[in-house]
Protein backbone atom coordinates (compact mmCIF):
# COMPACT_ATOMS: atom_id res chain seq x y z
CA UNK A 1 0.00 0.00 0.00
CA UNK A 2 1.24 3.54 -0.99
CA UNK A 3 2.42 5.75 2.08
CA UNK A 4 0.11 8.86 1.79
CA UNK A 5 2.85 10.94 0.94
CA UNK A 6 3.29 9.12 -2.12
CA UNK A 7 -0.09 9.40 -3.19
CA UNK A 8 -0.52 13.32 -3.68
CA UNK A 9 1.83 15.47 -5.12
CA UNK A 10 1.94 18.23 -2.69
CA UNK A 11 5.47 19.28 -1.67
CA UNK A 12 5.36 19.66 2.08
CA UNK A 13 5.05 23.56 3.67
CA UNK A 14 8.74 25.19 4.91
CA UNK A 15 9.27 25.21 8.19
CA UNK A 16 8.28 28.60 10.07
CA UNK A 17 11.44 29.45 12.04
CA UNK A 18 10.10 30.99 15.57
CA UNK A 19 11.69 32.68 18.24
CA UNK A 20 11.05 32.03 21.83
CA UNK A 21 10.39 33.65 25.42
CA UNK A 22 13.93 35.20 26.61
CA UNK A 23 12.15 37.64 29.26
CA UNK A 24 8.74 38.41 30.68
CA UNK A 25 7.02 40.99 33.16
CA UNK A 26 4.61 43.01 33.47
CA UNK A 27 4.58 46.73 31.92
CA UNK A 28 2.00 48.94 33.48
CA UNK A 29 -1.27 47.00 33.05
CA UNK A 30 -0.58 44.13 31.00
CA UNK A 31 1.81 41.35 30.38
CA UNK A 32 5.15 42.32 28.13
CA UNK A 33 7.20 39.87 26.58
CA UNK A 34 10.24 39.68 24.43
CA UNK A 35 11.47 37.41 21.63
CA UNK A 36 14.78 35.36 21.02
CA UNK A 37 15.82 34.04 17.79
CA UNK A 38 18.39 30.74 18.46
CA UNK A 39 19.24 30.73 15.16
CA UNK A 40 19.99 33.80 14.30
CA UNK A 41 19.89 35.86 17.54
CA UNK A 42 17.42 38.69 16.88
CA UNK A 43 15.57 39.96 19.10
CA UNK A 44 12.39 41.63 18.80
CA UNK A 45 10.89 44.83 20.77
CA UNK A 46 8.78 44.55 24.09
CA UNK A 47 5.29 42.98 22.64
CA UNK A 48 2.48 43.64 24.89
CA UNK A 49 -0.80 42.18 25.65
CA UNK A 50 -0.09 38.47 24.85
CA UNK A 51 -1.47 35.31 26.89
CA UNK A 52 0.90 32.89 28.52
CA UNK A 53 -0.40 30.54 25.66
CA UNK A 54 0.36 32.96 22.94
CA UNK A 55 3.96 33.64 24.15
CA UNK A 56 4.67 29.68 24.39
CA UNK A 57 3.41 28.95 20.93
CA UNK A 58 6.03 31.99 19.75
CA UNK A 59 6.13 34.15 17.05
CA UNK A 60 7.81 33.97 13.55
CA UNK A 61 11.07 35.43 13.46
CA UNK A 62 11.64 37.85 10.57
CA UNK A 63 15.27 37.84 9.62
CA UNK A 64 15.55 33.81 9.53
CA UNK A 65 12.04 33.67 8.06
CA UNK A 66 12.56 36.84 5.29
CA UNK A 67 15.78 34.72 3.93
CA UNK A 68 13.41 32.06 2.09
C-alpha cells in the first residue's frame, strides 16, 4: 500500500522558524514579553498584551524567516 505521501503530489510547507520567550514581566497594566531568535539571535521589541499561551506557541522570526 502507498504511504500517503506518495499518493498526492503536494510538496510539504517550509518550516516557520520561531523565536522564543527570553524575558517576561509586566509593563503597566498588561503582560510584556520579548522574543529570542536561536538561530539567528534577533531579538524583537517589548510585545504587549499576549497570553501565557500565545507567548509559548512563539512568534515567527523575521530575519531567519525573510531569507526564504
Amino acid at each position: 500500500m502507498a504511504r500517503q505521501a506518495e499518493m498526492f503530489d503536494v510538496p510539504p510547507r517550509p518550516r516557520v522558524a520561531r523565536m522564543h520567550v527570553c524575558d517576561a514581566g509586566n509593563c503597566e497594566d498588561a503582560s510584556c514579553v520579548q522574543f529570542e531568535c536561536a538561530k539567528c539571535g534577533h531579538r524583537s521589541e517589548w510585545v504587549r498584551g499576549m497570553t501565557v499561551t500565545e507567548a509559548k506557541r512563539g512568534l515567527p522570526c523575521p530575519v531567519c524567516n525573510d531569507k526564504r
